[in-house]
N, C-alpha and C. Protein backbone atom coordinates (compact mmCIF):
# COMPACT_ATOMS: atom_id res chain seq x y z
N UNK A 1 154.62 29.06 -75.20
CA UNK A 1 155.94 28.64 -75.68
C UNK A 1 157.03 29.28 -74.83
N UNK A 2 157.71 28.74 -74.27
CA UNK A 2 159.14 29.07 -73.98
C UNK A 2 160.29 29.05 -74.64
N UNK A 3 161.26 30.10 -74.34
CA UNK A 3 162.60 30.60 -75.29
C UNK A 3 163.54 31.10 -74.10
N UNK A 4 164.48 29.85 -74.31
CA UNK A 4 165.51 29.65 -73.50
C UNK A 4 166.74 30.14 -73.94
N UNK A 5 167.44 31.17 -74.08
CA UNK A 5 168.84 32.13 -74.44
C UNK A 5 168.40 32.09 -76.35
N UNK A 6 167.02 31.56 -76.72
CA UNK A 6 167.17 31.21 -78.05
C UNK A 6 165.68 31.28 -78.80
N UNK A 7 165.88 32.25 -79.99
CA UNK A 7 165.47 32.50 -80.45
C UNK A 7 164.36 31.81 -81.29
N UNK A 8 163.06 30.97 -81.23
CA UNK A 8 162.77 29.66 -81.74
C UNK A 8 161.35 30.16 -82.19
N UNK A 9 161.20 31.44 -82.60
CA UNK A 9 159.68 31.89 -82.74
C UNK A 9 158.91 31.40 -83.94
N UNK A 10 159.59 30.85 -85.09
CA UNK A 10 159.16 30.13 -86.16
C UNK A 10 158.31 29.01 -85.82
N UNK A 11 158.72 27.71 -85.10
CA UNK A 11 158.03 26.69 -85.17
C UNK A 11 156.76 26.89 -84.23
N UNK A 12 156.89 28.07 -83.36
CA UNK A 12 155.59 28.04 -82.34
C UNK A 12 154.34 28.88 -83.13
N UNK A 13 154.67 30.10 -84.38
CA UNK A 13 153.65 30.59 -84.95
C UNK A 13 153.12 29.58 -85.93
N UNK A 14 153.80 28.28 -86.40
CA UNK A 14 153.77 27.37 -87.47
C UNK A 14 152.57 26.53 -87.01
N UNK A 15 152.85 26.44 -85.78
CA UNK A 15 152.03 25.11 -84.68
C UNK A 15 150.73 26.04 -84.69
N UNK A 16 150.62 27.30 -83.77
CA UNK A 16 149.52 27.80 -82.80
C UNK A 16 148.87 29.09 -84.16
N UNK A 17 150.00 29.05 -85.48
CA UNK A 17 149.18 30.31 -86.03
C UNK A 17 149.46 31.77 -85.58
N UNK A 18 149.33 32.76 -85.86
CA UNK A 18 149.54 33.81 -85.76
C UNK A 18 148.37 34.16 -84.40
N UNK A 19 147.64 33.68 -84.06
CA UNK A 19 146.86 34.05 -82.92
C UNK A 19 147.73 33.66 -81.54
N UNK A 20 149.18 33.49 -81.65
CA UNK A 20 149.79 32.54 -80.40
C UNK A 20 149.66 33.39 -79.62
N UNK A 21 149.00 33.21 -78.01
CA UNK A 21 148.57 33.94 -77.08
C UNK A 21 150.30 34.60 -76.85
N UNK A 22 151.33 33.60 -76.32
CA UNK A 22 152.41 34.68 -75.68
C UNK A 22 153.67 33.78 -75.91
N UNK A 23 154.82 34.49 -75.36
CA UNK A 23 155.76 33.24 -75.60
C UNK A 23 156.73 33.85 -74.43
N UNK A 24 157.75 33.18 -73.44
CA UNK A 24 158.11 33.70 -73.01
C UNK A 24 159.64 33.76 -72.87
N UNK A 25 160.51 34.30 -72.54
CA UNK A 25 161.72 34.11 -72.46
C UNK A 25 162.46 34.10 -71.07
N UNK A 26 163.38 33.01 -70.47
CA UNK A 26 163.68 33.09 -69.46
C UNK A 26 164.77 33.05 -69.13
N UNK A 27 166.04 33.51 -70.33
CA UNK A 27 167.15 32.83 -69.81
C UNK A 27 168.22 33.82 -71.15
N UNK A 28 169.06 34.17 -70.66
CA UNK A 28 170.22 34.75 -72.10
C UNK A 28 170.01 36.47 -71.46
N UNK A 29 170.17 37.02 -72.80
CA UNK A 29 170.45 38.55 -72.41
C UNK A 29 168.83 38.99 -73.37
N UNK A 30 168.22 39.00 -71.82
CA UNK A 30 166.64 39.27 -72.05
C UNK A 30 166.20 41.29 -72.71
N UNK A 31 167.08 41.73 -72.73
CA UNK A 31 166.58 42.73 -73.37
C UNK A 31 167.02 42.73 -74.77
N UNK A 32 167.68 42.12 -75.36
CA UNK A 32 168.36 41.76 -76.68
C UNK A 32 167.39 40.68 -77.48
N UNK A 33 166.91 39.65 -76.43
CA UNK A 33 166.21 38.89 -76.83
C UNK A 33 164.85 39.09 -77.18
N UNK A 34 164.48 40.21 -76.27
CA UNK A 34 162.85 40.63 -76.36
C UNK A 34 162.58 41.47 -77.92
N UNK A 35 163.66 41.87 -78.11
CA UNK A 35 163.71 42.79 -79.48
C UNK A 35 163.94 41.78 -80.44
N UNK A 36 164.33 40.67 -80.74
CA UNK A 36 164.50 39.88 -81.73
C UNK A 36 163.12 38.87 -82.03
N UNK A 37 162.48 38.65 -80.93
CA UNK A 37 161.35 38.00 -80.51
C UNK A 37 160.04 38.93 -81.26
N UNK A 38 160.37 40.33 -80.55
CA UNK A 38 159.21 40.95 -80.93
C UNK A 38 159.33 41.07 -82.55
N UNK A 39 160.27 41.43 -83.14
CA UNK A 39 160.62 41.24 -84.94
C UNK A 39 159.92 40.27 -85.34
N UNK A 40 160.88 39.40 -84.81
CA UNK A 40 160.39 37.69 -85.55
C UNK A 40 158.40 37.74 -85.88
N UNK A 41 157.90 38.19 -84.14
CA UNK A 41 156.82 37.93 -84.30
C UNK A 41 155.90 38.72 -85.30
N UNK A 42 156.33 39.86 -85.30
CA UNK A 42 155.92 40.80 -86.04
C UNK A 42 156.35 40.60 -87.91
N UNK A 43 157.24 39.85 -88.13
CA UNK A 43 157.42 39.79 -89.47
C UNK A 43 156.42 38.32 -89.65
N UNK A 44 155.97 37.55 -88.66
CA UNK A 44 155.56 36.58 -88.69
C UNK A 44 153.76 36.58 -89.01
N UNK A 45 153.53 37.68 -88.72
CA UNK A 45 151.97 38.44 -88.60
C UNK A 45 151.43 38.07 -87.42
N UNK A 46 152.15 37.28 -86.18
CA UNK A 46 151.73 37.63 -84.96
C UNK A 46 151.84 39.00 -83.85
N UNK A 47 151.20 39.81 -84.55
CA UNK A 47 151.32 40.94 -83.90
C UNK A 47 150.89 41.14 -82.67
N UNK A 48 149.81 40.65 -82.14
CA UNK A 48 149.18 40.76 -81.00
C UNK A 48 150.30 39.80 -79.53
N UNK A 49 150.34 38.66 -80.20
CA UNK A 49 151.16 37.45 -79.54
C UNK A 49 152.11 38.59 -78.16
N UNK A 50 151.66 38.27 -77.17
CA UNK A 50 152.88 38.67 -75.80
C UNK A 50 153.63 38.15 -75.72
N UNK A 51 155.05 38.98 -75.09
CA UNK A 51 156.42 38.45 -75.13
C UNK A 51 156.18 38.69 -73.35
N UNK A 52 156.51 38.00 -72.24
CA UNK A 52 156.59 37.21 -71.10
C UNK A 52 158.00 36.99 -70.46
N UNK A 53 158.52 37.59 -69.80
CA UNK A 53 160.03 37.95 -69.70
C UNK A 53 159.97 36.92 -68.15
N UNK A 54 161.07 36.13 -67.67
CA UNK A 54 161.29 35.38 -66.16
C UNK A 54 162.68 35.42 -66.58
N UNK A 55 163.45 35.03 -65.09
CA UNK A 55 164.81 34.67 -64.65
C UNK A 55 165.24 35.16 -63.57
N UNK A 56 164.71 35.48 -62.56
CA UNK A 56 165.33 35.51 -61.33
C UNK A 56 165.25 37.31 -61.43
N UNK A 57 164.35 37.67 -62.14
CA UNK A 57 163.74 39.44 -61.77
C UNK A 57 163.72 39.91 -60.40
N UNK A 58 164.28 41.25 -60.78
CA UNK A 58 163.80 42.18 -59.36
C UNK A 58 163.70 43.33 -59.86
N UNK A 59 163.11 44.63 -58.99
CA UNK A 59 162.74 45.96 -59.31
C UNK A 59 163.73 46.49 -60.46
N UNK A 60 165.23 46.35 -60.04
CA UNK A 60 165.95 46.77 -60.91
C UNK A 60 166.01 46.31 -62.12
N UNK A 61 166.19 44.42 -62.01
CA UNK A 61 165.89 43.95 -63.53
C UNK A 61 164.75 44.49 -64.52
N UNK A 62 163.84 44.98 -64.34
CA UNK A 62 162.71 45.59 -64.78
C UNK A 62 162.86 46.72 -64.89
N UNK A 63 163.24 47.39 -64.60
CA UNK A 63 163.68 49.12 -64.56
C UNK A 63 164.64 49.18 -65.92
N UNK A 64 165.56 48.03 -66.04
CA UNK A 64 166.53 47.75 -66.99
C UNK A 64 166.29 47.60 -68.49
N UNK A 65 164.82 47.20 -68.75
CA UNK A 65 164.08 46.54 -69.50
C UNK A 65 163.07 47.45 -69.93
N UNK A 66 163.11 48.82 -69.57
CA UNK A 66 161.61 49.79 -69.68
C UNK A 66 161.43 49.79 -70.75
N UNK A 67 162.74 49.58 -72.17
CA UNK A 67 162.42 49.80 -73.08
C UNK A 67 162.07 48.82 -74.32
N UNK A 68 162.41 48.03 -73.25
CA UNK A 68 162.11 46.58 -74.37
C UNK A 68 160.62 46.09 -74.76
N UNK A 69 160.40 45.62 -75.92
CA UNK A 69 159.04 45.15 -76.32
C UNK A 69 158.34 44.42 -75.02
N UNK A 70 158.34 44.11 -73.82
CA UNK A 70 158.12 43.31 -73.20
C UNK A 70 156.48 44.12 -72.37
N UNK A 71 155.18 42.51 -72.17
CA UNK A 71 153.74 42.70 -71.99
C UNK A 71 154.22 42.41 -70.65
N UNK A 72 154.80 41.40 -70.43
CA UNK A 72 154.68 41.10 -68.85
C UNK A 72 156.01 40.50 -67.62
N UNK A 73 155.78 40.69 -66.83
CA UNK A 73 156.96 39.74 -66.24
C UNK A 73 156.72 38.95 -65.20
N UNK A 74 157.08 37.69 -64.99
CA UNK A 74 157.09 37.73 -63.91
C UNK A 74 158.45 37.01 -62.83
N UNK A 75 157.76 37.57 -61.87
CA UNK A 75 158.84 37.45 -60.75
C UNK A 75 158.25 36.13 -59.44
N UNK A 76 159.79 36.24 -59.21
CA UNK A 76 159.06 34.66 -58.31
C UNK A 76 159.82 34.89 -56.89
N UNK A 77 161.45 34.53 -57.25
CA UNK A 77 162.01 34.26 -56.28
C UNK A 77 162.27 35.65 -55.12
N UNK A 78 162.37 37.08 -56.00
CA UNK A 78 162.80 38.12 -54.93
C UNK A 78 161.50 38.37 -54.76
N UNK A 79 160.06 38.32 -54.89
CA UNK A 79 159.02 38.76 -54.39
C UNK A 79 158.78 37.77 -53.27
N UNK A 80 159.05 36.64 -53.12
CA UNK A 80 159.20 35.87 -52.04
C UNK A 80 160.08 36.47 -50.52
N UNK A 81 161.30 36.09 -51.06
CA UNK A 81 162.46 36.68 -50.44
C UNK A 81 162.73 37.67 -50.17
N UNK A 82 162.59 39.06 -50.93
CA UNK A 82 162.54 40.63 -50.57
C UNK A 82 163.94 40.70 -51.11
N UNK A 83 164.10 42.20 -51.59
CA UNK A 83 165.93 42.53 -52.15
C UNK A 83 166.86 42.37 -50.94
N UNK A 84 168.04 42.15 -51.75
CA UNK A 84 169.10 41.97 -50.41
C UNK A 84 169.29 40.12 -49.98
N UNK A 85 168.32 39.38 -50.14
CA UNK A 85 168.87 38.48 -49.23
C UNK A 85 169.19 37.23 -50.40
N UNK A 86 170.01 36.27 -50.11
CA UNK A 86 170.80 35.59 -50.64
C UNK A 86 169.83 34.24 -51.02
N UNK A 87 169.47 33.92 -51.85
CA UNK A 87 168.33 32.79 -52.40
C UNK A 87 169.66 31.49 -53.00
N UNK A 88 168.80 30.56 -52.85
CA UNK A 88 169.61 29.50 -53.63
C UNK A 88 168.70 29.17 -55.07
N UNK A 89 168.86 29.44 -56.44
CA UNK A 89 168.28 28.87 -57.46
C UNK A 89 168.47 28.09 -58.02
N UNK A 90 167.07 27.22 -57.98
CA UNK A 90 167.06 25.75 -58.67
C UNK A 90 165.69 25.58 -59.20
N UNK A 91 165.61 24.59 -59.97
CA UNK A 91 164.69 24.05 -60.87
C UNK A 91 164.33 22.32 -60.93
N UNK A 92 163.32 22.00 -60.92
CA UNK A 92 163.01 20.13 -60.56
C UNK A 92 162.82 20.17 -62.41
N UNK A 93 164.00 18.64 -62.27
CA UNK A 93 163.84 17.65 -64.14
C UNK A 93 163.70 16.63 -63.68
N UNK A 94 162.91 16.27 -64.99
CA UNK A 94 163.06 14.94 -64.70
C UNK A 94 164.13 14.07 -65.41
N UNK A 95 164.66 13.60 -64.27
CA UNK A 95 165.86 12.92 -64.93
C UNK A 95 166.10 11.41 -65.21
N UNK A 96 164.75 10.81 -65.30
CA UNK A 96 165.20 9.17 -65.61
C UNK A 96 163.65 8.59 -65.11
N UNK A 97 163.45 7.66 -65.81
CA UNK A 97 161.93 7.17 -66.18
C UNK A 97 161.95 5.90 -66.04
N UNK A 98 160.85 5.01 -65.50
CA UNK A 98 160.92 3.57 -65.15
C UNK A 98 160.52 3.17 -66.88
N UNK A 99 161.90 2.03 -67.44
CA UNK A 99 161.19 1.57 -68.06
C UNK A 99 159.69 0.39 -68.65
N UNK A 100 159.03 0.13 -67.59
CA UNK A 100 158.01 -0.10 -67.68
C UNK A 100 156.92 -0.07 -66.35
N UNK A 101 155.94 -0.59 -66.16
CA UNK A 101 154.98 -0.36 -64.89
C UNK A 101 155.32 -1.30 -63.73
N UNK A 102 156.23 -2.37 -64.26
CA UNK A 102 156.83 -3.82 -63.56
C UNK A 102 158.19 -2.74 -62.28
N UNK A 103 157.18 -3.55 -61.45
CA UNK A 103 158.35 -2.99 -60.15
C UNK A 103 159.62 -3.51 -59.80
N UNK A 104 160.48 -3.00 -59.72
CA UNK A 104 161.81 -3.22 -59.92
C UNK A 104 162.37 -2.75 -61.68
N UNK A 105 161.76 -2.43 -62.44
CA UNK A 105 162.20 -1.85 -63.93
C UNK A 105 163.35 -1.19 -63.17
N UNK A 106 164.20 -1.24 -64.67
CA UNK A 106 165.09 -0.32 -64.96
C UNK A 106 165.18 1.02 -65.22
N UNK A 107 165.36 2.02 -65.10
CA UNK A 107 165.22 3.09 -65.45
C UNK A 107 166.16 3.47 -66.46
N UNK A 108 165.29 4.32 -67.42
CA UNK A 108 165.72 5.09 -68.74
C UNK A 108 166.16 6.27 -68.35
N UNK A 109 167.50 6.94 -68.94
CA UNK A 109 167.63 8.17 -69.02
C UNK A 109 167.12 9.03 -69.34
N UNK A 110 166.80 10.06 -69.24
CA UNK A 110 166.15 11.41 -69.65
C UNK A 110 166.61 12.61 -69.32
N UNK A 111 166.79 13.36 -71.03
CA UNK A 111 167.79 14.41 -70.83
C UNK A 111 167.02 15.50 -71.42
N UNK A 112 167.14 16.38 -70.92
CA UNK A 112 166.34 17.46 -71.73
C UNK A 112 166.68 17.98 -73.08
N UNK A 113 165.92 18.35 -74.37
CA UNK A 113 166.76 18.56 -75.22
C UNK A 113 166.44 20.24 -75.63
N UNK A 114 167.27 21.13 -75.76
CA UNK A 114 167.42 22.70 -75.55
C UNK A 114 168.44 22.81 -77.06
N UNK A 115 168.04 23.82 -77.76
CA UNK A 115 168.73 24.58 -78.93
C UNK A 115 170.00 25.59 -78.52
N UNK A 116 170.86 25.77 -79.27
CA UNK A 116 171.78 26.59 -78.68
C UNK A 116 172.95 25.78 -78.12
N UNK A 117 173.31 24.96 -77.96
CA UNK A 117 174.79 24.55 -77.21
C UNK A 117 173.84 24.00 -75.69
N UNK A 118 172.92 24.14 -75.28
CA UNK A 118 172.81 23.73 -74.02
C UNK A 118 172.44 22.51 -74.01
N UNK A 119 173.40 22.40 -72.96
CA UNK A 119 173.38 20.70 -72.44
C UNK A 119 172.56 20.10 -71.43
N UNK A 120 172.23 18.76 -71.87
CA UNK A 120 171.31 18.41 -70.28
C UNK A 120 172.03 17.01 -70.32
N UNK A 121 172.72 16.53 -68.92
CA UNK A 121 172.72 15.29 -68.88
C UNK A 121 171.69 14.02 -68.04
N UNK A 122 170.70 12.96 -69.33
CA UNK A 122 170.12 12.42 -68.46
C UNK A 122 170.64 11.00 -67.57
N UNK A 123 169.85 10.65 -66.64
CA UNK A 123 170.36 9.78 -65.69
C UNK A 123 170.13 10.12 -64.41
N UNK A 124 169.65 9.64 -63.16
CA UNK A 124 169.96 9.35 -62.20
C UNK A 124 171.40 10.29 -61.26
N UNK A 125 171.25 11.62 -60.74
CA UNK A 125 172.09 12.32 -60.19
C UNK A 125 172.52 11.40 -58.83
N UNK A 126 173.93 12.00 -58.33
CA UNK A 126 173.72 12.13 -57.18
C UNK A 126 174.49 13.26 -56.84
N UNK A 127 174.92 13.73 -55.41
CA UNK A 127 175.48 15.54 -54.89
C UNK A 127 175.87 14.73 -53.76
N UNK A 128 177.21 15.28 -53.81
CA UNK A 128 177.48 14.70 -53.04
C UNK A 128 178.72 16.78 -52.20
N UNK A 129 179.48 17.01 -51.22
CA UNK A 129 180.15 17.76 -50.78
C UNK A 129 181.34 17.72 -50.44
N UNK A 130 182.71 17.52 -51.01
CA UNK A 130 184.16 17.43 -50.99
C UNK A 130 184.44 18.28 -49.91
N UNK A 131 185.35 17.48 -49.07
CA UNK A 131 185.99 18.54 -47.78
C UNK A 131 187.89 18.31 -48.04
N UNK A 132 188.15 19.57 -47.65
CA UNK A 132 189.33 19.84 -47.35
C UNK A 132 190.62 18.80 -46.64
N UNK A 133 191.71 19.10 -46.86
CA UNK A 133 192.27 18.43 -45.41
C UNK A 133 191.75 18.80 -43.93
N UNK A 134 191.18 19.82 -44.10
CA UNK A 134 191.14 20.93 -42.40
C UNK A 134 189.33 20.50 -42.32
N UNK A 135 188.93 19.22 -43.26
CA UNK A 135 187.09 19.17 -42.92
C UNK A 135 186.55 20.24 -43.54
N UNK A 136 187.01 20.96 -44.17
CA UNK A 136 186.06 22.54 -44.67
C UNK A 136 185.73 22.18 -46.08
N UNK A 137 184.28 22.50 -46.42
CA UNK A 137 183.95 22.05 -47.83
C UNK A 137 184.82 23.01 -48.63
N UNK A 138 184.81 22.26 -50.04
CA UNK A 138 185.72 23.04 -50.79
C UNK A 138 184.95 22.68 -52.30
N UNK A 139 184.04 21.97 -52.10
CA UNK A 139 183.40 21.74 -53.35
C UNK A 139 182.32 21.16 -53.64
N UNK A 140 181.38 21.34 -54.41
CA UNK A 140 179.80 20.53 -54.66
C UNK A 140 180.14 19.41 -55.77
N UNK A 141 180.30 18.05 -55.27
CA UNK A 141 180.21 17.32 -56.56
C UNK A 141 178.60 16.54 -57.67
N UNK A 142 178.83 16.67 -58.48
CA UNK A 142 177.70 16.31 -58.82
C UNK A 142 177.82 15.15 -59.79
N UNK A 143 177.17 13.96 -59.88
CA UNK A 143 177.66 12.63 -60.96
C UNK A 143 176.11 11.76 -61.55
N UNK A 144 176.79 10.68 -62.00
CA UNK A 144 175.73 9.65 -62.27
C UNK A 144 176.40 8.72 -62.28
N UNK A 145 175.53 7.97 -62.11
CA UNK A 145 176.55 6.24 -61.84
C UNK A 145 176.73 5.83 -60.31
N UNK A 146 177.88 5.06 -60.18
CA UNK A 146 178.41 4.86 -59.00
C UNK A 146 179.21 5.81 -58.11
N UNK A 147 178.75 5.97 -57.27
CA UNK A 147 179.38 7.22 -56.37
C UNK A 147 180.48 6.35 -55.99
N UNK A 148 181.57 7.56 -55.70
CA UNK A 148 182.89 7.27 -55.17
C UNK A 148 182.88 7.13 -53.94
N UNK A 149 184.00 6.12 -54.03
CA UNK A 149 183.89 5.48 -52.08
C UNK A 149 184.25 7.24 -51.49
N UNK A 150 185.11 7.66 -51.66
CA UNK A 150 185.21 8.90 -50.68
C UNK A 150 184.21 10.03 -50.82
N UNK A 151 183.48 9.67 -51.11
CA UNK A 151 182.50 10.82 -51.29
C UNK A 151 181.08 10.08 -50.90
N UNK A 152 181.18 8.96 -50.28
CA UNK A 152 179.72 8.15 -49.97
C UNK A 152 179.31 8.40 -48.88
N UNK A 153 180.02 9.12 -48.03
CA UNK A 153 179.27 9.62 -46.45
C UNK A 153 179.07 11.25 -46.62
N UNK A 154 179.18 12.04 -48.02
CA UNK A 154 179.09 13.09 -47.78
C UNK A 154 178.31 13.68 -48.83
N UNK A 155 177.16 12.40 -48.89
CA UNK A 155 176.36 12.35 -49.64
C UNK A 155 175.15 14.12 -49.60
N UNK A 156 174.27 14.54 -50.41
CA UNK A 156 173.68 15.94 -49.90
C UNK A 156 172.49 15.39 -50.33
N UNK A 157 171.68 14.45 -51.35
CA UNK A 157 170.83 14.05 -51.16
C UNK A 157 170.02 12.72 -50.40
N UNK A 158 169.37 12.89 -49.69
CA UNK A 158 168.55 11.64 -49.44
C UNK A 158 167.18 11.22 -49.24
N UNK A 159 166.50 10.03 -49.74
CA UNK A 159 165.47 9.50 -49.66
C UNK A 159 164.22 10.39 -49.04
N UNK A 160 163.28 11.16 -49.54
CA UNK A 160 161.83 11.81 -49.03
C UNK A 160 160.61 11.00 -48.75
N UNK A 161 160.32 10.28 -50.32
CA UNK A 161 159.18 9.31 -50.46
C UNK A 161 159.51 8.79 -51.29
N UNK A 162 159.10 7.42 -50.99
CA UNK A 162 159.29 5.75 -51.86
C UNK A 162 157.85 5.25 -52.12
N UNK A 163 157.43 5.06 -52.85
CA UNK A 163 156.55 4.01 -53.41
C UNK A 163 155.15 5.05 -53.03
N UNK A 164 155.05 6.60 -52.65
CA UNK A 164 154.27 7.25 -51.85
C UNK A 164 154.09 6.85 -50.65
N UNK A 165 155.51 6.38 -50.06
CA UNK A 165 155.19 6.49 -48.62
C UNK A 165 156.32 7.33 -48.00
N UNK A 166 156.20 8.34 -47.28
CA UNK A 166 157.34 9.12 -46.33
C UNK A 166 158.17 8.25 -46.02
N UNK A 167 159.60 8.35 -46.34
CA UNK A 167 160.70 7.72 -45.32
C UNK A 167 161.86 8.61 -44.66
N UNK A 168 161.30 10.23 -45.44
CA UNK A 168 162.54 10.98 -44.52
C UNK A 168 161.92 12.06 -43.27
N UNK A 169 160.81 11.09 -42.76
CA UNK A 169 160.42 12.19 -42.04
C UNK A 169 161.47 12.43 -40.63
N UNK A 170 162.00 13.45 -39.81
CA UNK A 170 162.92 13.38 -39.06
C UNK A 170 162.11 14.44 -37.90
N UNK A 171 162.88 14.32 -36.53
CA UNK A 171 162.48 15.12 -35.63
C UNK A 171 162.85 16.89 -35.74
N UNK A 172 162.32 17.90 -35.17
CA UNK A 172 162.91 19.37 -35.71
C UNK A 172 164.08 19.54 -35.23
N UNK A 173 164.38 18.74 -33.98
CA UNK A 173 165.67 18.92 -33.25
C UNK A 173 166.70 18.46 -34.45
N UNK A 174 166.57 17.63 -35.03
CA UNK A 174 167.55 16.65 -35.66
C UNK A 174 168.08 17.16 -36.93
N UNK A 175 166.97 17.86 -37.37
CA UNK A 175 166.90 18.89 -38.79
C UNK A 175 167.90 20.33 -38.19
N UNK A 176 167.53 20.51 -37.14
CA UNK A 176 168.20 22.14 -36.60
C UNK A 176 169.69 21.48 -36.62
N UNK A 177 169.94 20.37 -35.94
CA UNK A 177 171.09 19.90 -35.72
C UNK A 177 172.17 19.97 -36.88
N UNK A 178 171.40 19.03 -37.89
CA UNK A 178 172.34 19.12 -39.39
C UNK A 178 172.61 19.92 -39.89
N UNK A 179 171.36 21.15 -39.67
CA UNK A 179 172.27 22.40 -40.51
C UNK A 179 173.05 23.18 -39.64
N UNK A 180 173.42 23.39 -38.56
CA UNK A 180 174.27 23.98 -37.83
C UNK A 180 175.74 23.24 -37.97
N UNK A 181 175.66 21.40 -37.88
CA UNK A 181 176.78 20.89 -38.49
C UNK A 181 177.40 21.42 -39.74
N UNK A 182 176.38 21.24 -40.54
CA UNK A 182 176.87 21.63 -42.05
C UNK A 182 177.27 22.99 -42.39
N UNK A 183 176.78 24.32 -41.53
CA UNK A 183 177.27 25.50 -41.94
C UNK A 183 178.36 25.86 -41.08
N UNK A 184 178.59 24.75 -39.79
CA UNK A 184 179.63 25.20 -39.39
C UNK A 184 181.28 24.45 -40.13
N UNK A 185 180.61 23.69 -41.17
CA UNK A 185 181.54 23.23 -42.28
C UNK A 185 181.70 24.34 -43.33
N UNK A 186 181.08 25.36 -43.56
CA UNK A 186 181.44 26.20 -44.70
C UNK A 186 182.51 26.89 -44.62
N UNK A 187 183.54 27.00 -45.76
CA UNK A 187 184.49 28.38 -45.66
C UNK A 187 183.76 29.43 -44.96
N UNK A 188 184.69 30.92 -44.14
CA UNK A 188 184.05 31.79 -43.95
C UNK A 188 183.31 32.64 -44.88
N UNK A 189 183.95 32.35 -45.96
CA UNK A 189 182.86 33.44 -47.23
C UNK A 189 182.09 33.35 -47.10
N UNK A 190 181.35 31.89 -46.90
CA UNK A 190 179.78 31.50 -47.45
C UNK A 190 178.89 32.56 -46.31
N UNK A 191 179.49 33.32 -45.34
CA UNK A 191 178.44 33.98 -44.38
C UNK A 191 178.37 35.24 -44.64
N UNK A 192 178.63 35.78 -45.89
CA UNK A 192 178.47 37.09 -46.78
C UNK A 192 176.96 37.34 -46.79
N UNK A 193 176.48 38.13 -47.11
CA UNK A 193 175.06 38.25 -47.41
C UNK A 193 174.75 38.91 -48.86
N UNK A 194 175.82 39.11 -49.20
CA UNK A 194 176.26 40.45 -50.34
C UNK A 194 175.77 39.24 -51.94
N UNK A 195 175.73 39.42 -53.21
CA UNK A 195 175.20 38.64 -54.18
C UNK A 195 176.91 38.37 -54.51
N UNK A 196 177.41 37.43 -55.41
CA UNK A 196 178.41 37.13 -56.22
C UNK A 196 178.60 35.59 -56.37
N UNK A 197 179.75 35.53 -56.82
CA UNK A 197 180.09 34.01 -57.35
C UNK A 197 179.59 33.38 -55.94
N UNK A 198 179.69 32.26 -56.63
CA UNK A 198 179.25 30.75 -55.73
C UNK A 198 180.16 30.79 -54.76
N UNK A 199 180.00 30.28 -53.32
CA UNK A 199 180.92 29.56 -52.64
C UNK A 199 182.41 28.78 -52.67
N UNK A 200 181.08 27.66 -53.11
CA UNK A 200 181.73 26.53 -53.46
C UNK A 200 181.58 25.83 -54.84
N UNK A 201 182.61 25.98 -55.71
CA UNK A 201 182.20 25.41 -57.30
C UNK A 201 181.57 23.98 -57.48
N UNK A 202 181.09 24.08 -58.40
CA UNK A 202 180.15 22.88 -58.81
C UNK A 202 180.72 21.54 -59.71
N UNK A 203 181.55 20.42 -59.22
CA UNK A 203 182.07 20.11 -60.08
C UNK A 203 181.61 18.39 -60.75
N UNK A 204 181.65 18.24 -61.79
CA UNK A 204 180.78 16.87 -62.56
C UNK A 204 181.84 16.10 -62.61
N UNK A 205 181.06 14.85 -62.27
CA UNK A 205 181.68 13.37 -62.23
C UNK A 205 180.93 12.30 -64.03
């Protein structure tokens, strides 16, 4: 079971019984949460049940946490990456479903549904990158629907595989090329190495 900024330990001992192997939490203020979790479970008579801590951990996040009920953790992105260096975090949804097996269907929305105030909008994204008067990005747009004429050449996603067949395969030259275009479009901030706010804000259409 997963527990997203939210506390939901009732319906998973209801389902799996007091034998529930673990549950984990990945998101909110994880040492606050691990103590409410471990209660719950414990007034629940899942005593044994592991609490499973994720969110973008490192040595320190864990050091932070020595005292919390917590069996395990794990870590993904800085054991990859090493401390210090600047990661981009993201997550794959699914966001929209053929409505039937007939090719050419329509596609259905699909939104995730989360307790707590959190929102998911489903549909069909697109990302597109707002530039300045001076060409310098100044913003990440993100929508559904019909993209805006001024924002249709500065599109950030495109086409990988169709029908399981490759269509974005490109040469390495051509790949080196775009991103040297594109970062030599960034404000100078973005060449910080240091952790803090975003760049460039994220804004919905």
């Amino acid at each position: 079971m997963q527990i997203a900024g939210v506390v939901v330990v009732g319906p998973a001992v209801e389902v799996a019984g007091p034998d529930l192997g673990s549950v984990r939490i990945d998101s909110g203020d994880l040492l606050l949460l691990a103590h409410r979790v471990r209660q719950q479970l414990d007034d629940l008579g899942a005593r044994d049940t592991r609490i499973v801590v994720t969110s973008d951990l490192d040595e320190y996040a864990i050091a932070s946490m020595a005292a919390a009920p917590v069996d395990a953790y794990g870590v993904g992105t800085s054991l990859v990456t090493g401390s210090g260096h600047p990661t981009c975090s993201m997550v794959y949804k699914l966001v929209a479903r053929s409505a039937s097996r007939s090719p050419g269907a329509p596609l259905v929305a699909v939104a995730k549904k989360a307790l707590g105030g959190k929102t998911s909008v489903g549909g069909r994204k697109w990302a597109a990158r707002r530039l300045d008067d001076d060409g310098v990005a100044e913003a990440e747009v993100v929508g559904t629907g019909e993209i805006p004429v001024e924002l249709a050449d500065r599109l950030l996603l495109v086409p990988l595989v169709r029908d399981g067949e490759i269509i974005g395969r490109e040469p390495l030259d051509a790949a080196r090329t775009r991103h040297i275009e594109a970062r030599a479009g960034l404000p100078l901030s973005a060449t910080q190495l240091s952790r803090g706010e975003p760049v460039l804000p994220t804004e919905t259409m």
